[in-house]
Protein backbone atom coordinates (compact mmCIF):
# COMPACT_ATOMS: atom_id res chain seq x y z
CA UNK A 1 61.38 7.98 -5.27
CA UNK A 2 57.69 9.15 -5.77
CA UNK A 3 57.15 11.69 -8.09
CA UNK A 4 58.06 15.03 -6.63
CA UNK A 5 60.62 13.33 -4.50
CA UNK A 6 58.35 13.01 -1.40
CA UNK A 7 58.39 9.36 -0.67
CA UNK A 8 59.68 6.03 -1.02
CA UNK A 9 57.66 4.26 -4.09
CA UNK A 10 57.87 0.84 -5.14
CA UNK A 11 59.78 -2.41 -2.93
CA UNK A 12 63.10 -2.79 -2.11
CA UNK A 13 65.00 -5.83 -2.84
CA UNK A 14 64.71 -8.18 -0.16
CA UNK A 15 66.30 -11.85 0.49
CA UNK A 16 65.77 -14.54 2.67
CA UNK A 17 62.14 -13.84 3.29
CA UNK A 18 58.69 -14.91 0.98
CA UNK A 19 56.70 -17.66 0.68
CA UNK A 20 53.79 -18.78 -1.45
CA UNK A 21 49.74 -18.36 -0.61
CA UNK A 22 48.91 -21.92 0.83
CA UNK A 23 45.48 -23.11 1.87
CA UNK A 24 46.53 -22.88 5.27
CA UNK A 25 47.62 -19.18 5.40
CA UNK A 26 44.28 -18.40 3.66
CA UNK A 27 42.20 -20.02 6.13
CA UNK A 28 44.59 -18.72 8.97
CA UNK A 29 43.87 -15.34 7.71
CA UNK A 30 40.12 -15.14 6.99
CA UNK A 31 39.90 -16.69 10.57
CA UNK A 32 41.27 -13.59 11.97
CA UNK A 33 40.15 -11.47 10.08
CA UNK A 34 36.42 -12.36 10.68
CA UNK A 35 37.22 -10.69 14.10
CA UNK A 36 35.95 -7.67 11.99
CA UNK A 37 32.94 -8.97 12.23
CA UNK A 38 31.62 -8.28 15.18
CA UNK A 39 33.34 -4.53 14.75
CA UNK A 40 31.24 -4.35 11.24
CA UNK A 41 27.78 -5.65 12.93
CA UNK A 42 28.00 -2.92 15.62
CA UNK A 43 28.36 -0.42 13.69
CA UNK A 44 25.15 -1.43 11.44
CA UNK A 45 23.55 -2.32 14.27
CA UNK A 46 23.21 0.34 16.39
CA UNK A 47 22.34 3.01 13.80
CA UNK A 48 19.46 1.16 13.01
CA UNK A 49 18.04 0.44 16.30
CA UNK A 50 18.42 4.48 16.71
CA UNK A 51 15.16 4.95 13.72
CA UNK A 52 13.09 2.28 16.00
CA UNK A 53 10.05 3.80 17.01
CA UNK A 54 9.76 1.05 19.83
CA UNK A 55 13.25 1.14 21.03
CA UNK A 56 13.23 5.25 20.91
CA UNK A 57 9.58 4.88 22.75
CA UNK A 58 11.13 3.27 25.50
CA UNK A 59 14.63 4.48 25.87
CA UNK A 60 14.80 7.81 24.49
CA UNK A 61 10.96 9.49 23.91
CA UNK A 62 12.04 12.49 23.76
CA UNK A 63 13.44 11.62 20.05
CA UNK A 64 10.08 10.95 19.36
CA UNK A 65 8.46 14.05 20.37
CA UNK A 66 10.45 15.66 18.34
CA UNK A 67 9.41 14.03 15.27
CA UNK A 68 6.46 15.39 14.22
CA UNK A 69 6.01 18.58 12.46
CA UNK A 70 6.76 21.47 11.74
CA UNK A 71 10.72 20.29 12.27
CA UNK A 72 14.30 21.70 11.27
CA UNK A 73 14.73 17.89 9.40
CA UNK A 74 18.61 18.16 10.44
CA UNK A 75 17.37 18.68 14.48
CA UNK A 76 15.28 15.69 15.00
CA UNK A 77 17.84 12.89 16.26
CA UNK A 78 20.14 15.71 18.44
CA UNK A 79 20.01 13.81 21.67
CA UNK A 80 23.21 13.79 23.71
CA UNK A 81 21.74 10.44 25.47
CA UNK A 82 20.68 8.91 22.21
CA UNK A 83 24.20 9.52 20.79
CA UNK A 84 26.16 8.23 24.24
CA UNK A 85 24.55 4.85 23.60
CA UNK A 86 26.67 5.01 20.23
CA UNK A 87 29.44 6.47 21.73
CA UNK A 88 29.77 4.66 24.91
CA UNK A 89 31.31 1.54 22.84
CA UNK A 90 34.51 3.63 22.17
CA UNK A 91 35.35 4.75 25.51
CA UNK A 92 35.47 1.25 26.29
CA UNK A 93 37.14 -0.05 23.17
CA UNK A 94 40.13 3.02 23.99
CA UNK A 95 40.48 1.59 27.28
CA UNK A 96 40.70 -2.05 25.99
CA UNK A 97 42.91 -1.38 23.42
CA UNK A 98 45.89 -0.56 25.75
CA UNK A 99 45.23 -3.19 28.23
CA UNK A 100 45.66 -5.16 24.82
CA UNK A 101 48.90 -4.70 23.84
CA UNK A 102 50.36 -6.01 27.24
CA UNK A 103 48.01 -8.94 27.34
CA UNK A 104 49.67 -9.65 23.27
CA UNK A 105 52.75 -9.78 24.84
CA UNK A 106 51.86 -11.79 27.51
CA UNK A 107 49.02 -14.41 26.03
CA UNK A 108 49.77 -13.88 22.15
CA UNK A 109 47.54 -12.97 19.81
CA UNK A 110 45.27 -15.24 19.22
CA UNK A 111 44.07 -15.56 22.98
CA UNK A 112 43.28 -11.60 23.16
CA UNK A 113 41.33 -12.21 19.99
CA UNK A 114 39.85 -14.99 21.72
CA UNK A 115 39.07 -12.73 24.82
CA UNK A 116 37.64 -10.10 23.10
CA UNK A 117 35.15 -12.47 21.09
CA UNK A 118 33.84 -13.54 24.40
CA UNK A 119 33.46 -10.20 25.84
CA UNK A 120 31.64 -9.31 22.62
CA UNK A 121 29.10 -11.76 23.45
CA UNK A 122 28.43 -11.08 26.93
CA UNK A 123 27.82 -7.80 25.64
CA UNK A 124 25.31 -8.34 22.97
CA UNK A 125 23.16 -11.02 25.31
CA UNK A 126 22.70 -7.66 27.70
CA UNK A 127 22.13 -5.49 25.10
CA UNK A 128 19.39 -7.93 23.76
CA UNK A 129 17.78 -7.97 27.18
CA UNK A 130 18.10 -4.29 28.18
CA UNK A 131 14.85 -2.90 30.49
CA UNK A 132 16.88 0.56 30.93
CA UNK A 133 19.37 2.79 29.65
CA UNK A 134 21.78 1.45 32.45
CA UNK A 135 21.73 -2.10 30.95
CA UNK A 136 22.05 -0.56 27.15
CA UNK A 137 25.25 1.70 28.49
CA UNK A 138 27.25 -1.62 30.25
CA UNK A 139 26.40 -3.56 27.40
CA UNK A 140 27.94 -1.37 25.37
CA UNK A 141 30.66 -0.95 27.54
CA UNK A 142 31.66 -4.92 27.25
CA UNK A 143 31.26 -4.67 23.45
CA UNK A 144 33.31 -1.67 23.62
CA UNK A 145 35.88 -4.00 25.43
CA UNK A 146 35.46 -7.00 22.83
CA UNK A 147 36.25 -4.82 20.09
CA UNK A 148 39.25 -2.98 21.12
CA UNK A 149 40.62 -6.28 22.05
CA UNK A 150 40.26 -7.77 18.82
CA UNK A 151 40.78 -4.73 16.66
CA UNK A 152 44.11 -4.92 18.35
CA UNK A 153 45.42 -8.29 17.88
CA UNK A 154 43.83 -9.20 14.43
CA UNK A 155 45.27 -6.59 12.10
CA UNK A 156 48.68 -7.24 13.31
CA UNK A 157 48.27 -11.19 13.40
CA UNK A 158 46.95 -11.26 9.72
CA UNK A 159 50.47 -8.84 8.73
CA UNK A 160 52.57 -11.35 10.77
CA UNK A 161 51.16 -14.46 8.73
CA UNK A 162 50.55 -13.30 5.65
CA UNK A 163 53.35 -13.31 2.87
CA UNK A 164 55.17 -10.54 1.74
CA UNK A 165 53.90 -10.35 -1.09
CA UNK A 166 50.40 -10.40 -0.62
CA UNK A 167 50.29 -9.08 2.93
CA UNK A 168 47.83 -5.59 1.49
CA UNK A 169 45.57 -8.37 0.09
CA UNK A 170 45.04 -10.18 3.22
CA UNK A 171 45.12 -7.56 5.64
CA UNK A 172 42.44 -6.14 3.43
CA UNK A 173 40.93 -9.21 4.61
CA UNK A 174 39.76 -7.39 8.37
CA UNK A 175 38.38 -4.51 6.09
CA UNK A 176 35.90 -7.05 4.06
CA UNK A 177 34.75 -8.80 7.31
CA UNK A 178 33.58 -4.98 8.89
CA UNK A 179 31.99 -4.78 5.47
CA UNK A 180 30.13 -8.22 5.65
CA UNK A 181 29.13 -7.33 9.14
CA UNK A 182 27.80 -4.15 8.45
CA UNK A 183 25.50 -5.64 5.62
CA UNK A 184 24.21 -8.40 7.58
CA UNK A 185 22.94 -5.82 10.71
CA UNK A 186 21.62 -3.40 8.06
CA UNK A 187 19.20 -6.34 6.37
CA UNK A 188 18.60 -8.11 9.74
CA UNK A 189 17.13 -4.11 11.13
CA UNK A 190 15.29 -4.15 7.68
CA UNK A 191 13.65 -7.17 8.62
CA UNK A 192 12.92 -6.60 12.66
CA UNK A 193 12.02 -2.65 12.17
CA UNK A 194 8.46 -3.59 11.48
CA UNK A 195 8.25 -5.90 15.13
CA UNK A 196 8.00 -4.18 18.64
CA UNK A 197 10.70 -6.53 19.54
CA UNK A 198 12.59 -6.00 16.69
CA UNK A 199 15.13 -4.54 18.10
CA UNK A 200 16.23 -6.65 20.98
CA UNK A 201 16.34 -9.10 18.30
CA UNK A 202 18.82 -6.97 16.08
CA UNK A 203 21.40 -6.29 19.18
CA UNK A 204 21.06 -9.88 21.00
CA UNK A 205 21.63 -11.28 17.59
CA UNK A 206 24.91 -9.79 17.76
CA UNK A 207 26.04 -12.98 19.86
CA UNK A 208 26.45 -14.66 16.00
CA UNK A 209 29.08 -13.14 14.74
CA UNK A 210 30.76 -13.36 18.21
CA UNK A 211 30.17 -17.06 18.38
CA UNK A 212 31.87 -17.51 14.82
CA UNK A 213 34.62 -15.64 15.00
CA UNK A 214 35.63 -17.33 19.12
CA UNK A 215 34.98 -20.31 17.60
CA UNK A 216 37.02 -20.04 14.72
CA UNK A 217 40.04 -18.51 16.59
CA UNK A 218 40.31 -21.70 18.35
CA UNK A 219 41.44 -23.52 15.11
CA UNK A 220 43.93 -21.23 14.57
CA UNK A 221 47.71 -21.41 16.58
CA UNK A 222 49.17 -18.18 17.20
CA UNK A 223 51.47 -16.25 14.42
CA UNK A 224 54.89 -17.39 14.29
CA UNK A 225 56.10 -13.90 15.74
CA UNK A 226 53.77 -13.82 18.86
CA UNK A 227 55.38 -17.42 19.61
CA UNK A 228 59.01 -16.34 18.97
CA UNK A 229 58.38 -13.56 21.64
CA UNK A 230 57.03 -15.85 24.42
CA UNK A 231 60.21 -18.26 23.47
CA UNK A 232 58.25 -20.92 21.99
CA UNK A 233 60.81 -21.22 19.20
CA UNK A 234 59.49 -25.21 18.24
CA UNK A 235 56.12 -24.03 17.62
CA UNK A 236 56.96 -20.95 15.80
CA UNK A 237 59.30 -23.13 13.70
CA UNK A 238 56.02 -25.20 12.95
CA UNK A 239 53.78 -22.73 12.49
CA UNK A 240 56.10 -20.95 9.32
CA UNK A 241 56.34 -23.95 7.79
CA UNK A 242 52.35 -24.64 7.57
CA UNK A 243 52.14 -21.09 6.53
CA UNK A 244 55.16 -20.51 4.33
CA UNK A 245 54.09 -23.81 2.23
CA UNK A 246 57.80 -24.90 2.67
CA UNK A 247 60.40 -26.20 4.74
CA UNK A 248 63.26 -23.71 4.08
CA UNK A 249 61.90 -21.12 6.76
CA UNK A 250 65.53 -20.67 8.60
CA UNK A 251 66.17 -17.75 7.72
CA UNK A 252 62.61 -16.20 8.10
CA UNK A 253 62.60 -17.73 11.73
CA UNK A 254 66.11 -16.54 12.55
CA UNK A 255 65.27 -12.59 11.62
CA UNK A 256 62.33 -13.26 14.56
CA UNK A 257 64.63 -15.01 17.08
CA UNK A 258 67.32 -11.82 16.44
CA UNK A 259 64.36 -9.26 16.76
CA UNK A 260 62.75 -10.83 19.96
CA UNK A 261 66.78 -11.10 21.28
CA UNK A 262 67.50 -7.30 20.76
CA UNK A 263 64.26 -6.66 22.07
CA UNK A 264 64.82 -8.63 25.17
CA UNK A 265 68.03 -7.63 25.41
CA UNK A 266 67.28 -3.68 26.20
CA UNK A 267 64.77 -4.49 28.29
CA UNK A 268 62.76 -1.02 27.26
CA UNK A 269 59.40 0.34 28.14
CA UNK A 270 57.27 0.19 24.71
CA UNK A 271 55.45 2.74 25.88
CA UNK A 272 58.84 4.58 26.49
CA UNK A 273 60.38 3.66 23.35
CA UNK A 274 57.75 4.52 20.89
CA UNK A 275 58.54 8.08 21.65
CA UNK A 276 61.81 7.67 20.92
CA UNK A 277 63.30 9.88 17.84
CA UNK A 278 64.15 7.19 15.94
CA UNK A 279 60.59 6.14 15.70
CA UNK A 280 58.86 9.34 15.20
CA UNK A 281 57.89 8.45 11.69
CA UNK A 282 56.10 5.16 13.01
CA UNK A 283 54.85 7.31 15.85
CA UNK A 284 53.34 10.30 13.91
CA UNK A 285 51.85 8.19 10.84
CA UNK A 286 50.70 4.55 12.39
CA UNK A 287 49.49 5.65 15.77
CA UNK A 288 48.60 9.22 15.50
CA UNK A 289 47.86 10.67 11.23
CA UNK A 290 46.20 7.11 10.01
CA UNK A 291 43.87 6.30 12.62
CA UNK A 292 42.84 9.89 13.31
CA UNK A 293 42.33 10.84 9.92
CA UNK A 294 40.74 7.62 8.99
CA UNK A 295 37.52 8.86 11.70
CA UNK A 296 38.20 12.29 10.28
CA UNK A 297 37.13 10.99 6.89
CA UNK A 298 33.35 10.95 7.86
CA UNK A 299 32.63 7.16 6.77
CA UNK A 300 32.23 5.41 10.39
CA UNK A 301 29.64 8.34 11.80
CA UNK A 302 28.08 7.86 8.45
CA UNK A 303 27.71 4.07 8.75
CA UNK A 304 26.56 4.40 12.62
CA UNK A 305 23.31 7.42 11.32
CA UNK A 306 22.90 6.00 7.83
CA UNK A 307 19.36 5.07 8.68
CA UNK A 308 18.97 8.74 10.55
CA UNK A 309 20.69 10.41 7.72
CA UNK A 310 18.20 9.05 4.86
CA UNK A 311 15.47 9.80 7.06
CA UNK A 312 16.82 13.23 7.77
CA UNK A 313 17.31 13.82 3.68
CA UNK A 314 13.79 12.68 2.76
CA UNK A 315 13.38 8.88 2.95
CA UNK A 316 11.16 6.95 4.76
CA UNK A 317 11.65 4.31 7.56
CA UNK A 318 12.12 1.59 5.17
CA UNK A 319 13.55 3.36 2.56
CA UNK A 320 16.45 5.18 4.86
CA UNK A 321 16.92 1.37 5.65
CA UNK A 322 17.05 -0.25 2.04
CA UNK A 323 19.55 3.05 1.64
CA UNK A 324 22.06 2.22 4.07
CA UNK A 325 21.74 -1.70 2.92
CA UNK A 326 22.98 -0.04 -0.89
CA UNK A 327 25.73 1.97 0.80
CA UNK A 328 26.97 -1.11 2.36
CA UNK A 329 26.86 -3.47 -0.28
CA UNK A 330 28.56 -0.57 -2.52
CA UNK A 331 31.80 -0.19 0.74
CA UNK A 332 31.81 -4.22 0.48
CA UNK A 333 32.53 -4.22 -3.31
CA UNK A 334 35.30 -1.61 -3.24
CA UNK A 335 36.82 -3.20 -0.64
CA UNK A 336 37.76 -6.33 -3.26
CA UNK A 337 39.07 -3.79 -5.49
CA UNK A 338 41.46 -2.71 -2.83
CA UNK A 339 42.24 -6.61 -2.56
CA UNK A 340 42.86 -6.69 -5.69
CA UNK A 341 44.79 -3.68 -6.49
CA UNK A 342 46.48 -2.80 -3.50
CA UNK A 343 50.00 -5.35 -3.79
CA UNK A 344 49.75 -4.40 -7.37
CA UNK A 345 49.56 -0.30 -7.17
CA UNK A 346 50.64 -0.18 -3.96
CA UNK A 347 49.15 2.17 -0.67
CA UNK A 348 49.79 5.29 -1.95
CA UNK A 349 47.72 5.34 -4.94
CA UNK A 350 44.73 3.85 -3.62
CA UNK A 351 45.36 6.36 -0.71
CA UNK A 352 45.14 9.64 -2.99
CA UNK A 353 42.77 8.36 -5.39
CA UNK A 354 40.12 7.15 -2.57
CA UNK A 355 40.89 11.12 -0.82
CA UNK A 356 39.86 12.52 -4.14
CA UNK A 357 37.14 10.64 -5.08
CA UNK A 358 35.85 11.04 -1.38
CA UNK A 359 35.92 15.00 -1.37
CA UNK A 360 34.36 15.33 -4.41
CA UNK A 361 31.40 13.21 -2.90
CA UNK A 362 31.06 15.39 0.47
CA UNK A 363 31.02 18.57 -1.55
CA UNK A 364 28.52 17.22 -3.56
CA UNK A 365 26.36 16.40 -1.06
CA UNK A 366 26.93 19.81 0.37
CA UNK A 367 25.97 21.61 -2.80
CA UNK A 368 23.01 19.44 -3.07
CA UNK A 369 21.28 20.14 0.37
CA UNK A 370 21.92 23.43 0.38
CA UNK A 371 20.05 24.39 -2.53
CA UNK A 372 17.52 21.95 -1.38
CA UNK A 373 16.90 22.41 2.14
CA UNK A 374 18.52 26.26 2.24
CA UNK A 375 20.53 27.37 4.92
CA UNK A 376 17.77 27.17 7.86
CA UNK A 377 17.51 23.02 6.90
CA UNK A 378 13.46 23.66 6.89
CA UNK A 379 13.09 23.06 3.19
CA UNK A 380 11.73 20.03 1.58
CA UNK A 381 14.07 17.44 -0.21
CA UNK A 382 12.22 15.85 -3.35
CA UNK A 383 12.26 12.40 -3.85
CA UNK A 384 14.79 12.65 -6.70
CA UNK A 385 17.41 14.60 -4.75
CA UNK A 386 17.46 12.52 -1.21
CA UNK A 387 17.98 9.51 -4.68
CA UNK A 388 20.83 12.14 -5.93
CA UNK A 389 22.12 11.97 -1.91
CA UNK A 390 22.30 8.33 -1.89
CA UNK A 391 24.32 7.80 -5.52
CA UNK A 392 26.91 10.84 -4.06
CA UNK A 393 27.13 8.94 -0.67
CA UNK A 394 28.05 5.41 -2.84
CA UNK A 395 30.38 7.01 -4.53
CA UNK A 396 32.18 8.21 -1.30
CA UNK A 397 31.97 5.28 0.60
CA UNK A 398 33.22 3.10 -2.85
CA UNK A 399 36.45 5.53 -2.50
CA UNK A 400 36.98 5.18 1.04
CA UNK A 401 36.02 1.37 0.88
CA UNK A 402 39.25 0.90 -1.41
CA UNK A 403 41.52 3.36 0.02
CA UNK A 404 41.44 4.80 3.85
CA UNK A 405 39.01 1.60 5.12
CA UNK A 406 41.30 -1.02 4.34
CA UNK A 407 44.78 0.62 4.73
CA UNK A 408 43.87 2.75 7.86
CA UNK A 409 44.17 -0.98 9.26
CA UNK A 410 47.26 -2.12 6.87
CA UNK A 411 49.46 0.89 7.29
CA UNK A 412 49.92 0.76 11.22
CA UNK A 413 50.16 -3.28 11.83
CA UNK A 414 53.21 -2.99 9.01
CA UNK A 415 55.38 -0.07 10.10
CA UNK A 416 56.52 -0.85 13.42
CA UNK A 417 59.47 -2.56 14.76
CA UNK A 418 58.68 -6.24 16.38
CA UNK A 419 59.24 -4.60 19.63
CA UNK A 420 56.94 -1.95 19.50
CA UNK A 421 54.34 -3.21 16.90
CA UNK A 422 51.58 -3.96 20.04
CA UNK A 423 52.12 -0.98 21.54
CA UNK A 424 52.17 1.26 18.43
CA UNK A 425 48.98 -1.14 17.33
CA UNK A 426 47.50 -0.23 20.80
CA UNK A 427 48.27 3.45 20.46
CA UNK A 428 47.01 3.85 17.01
CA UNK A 429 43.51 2.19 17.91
CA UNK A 430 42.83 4.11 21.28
CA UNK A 431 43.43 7.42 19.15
CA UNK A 432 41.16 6.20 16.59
CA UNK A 433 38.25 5.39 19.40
CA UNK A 434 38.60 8.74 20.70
CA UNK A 435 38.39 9.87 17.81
CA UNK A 436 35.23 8.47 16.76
CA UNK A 437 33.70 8.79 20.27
CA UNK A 438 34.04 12.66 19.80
CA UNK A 439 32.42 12.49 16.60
CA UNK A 440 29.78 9.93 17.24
CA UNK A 441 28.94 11.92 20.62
CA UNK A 442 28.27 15.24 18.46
CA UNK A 443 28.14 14.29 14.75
CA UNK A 444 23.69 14.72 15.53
CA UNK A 445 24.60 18.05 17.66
CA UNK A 446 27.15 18.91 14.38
CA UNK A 447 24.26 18.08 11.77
CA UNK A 448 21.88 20.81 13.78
CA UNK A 449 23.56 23.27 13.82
CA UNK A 450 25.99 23.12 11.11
CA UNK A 451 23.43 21.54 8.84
CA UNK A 452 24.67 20.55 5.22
CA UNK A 453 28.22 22.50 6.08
CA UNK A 454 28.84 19.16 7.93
CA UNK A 455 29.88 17.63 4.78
CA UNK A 456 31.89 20.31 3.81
CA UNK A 457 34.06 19.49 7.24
CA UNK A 458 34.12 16.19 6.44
CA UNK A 459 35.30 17.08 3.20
CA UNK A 460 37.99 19.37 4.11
CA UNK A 461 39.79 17.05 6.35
CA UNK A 462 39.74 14.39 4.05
CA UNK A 463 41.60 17.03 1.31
CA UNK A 464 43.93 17.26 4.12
CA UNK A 465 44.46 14.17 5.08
CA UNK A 466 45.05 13.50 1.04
CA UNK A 467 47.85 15.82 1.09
CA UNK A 468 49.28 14.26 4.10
CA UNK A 469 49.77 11.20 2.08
CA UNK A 470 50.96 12.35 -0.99
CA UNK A 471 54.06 13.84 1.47
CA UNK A 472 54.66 11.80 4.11
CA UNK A 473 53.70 8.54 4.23
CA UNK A 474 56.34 6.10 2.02
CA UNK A 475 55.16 3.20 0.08
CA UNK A 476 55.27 -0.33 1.90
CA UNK A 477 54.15 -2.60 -1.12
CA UNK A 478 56.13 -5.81 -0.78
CA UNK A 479 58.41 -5.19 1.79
CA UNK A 480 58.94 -7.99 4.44
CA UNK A 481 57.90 -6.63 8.01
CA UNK A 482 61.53 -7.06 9.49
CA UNK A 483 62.49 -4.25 6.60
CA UNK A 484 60.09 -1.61 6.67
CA UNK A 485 62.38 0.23 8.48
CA UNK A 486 64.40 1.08 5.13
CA UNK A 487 61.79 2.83 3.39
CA UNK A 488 62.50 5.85 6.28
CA UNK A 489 66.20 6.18 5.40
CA UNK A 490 64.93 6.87 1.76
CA UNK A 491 62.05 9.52 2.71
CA UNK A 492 62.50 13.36 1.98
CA UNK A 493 61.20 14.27 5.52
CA UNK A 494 61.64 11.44 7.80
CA UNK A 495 65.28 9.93 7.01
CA UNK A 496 66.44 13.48 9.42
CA UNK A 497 64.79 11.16 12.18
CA UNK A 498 66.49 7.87 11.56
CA UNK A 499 69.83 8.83 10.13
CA UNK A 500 73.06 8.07 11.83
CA UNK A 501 70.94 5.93 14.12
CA UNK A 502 72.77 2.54 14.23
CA UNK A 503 70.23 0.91 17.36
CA UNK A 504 67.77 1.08 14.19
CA UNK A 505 69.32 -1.79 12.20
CA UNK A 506 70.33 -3.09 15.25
CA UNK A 507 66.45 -3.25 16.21
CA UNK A 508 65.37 -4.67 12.86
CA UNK A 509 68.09 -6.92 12.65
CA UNK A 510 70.14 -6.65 9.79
């Protein structure tokens, strides 16, 4: 038990199940998880586009007019329609992601992945050739689409391929690919800020990551448990033993064939059965706490207004840029630590020592504003400070980057049943793009009025989000998918819920 007695730490012993990291499993998984990609480049993308002076002359003027002084230097980007051609994207991903989990069932995962890459680039080649707001809105829509497809399938195909063992290191794998996408937008809007057409180049050019990672995904076969469950038993059988590195995959493939049958054999609504007692933990953690906290946290509104957030705190055009290029490259770095240290540690600790680290950050910032900028935001920020910003904001997205990035993804494509993984996959991302369309839609509104207390928000929900972990959520480290389930029996709080429940080893197949 974890120390207080509040959850489940360290593996259990488990048989019949591992497998070694072969060069096929690695280039299975960094297939998928380049779907991140085109998640990562959007993100960069579009909060770059947003400090434009030709894309805000000829979408959004009004932005502009606000610009010059005197100014309240927290008021100048609060435009509701500036912020719902953000925002749009996640209305659309919510959607997509529960059409997703049916179409998983029904096409496997790799095809959804493959459908969302090409939605993705339908999406970008409007964007790129928007003449009105209209155009910029659908375009987003059909990215929106692209990425709640693959941000659906991809997280739980890379924890259905990847060995026990090492599943936290690969599934980190999704994590690193957001990273490297957000990096590239962030220098490719350094580059095409200074050009009147800059812009259209930095949103068509989103079609490149799209192309790669459709192209890639048709390389790849399906994971072994997506085949099992559309009874293609041969080519699942095939598929574990290119992955596994071994022939002796019997009794890996038989604990699929027995999940699918049970499965089949109740013939239940997933949608019905998530909210079934049994699976409240699963419910409450992987589809509702993770994914809403993880938006809670601050770090994707952040990433979307870097650029307007520099700018906001004192540094110029190119500067706020450059900025949000170090604040990248930083989240990219601590996301190989998590690689590194996350089947070694395990989730918790990364978890608690990200929350920590992150807090301390957003307080700082906080502190730092208000004594700069004063409570009205009309002060001036030196030079030195808005530099003071920047190292505080590192720091925070360094601890999120190895803790809540990562395993916001990990957490819910490892703790459901077989049965209901898509659906509790599906559920967990449409509460996450709610989430962040809320945010995104008044996160400039928030910084107006609430001015450097914004941070302070930020930082209280991620305090409470820390102490969320530290009591409910078990640790996974190690444990083969089809045996998850035990941890639950084990937990302080959550073993009330599956106790004297016999359908639950029925379900995960004993």
């Amino acid at each position: 038990m974890a120390v207080g007695g509040f959850a489940v730490d360290g593996p259990l012993a488990v048989t019949g199940v591992d497998g070694k990291i072969t060069v096929s499993v690695v280039l299975t998984c960094i297939v998928a998880a380049s779907c991140g990609l085109i998640f990562g480049y959007d993100i960069g993308i579009s909060g770059g586009v947003t400090t434009m002076a030709p894309f805000l002359n000829k979408f959004f003027p009004e932005v502009l007019r606000k610009g010059g002084p005197p100014k309240n230097i927290y008021c100048v980007y609060d435009s509701q329609v500036l912020t719902a051609f953000t925002s749009s994207l996640y209305i659309a991903g919510l959607a997509a992601s529960l059409v997703a989990s049916r179409l998983a069932r029904t096409i496997g995962r790799r095809n959804v992945m493959l459908l969302g890459g090409c939605t993705f680039f339908a999406g970008s080649a409007i964007n790129g050739g928007a003449v009105n707001v209209a155009m910029l809105i659908l375009g987003r829509i059909l990215l929106g689409f692209g990425v709640g497809f693959t941000n659906q399938s991809a997280p739980i195909y890379l924890s259905e391929i990847a060995p026990p063992k090492w599943r936290g290191a690969f599934s980190t794998g999704f994590q690193f690919f957001i990273g490297i996408g957000v990096v590239a937008s962030n220098c490719i809007n350094y580059a095409t800020a200074k050009h009147s057409w800059g812009w259209r180049l930095s949103l068509g050019l989103a079609i490149v990551p799209a192309t790669i990672m459709t192209v890639g995904a048709l390389f790849i076969s399906d994971s072994p448990t997506s085949l099992v469950e559309r009874n293609r038993v041969d080519q699942a059988r095939k598929s574990l033993v290119k992955i596994r590195g071994k022939n002796d995959i019997e009794d890996e493939l038989a604990l699929l064939i027995k999940a699918s049958e049970v499965a089949r054999t109740l013939n239940e609504e997933p949608f019905v059965t998530i909210f079934q007692r049994q699976y409240r933990p699963q419910l409450l953690i992987g589809a509702l706490a993770v994914p809403f906290f993880q938006q809670l946290s601050g770090i994707n509104i952040i990433a979307f207004y870097a650029p307007v957030l520099f700018q906001s705190v004192g540094f110029g055009n190119d500067s706020a840029l450059i900025a949000s290029i170090i604040l990248g490259l930083v989240n990219l770095g601590s996301i190989l630590v998590s690689t590194y240290m996350v089947d070694r540690h395990g989730r918790r600790f990364l978890f608690m020592e990200g929350g920590i680290q992150m807090v301390i950050c957003q307080v700082g910032v906080a502190i730092v504003l208000a004594a700069t900028t004063g409570t009205d935001g009309n002060g001036h920020i030196s030079k030195g400070y808005a530099v003071l910003v920047l190292v505080m904001m590192c720091f925070y997205a360094a601890g999120f980057g190895w803790s809540w990035g990562p395993l916001s993804w990990l957490i819910p494509s490892e703790i459901f049943p077989m049965k209901i993984r898509p659906t509790g996959q599906s559920m967990g991302l449409a509460v996450n793009f709610a989430t962040t369309f809320v945010l995104s839609q008044t996160f400039l509104s928030m910084l107006c009025h609430f001015k450097y207390a914004t941070f302070l928000f930020y930082g209280g929900w991620i305090l409470v989000m820390t102490i969320f972990v530290a009591l409910f959520l078990p640790e996974t480290k190690g444990i083969p998918l089809d045996q998850v389930h035990t941890v639950w029996a084990k937990h302080w709080y959550w073993r009330r819920f599956v106790e004297g429940s016999p359908k639950v080893n029925a379900d995960e197949n004993k």
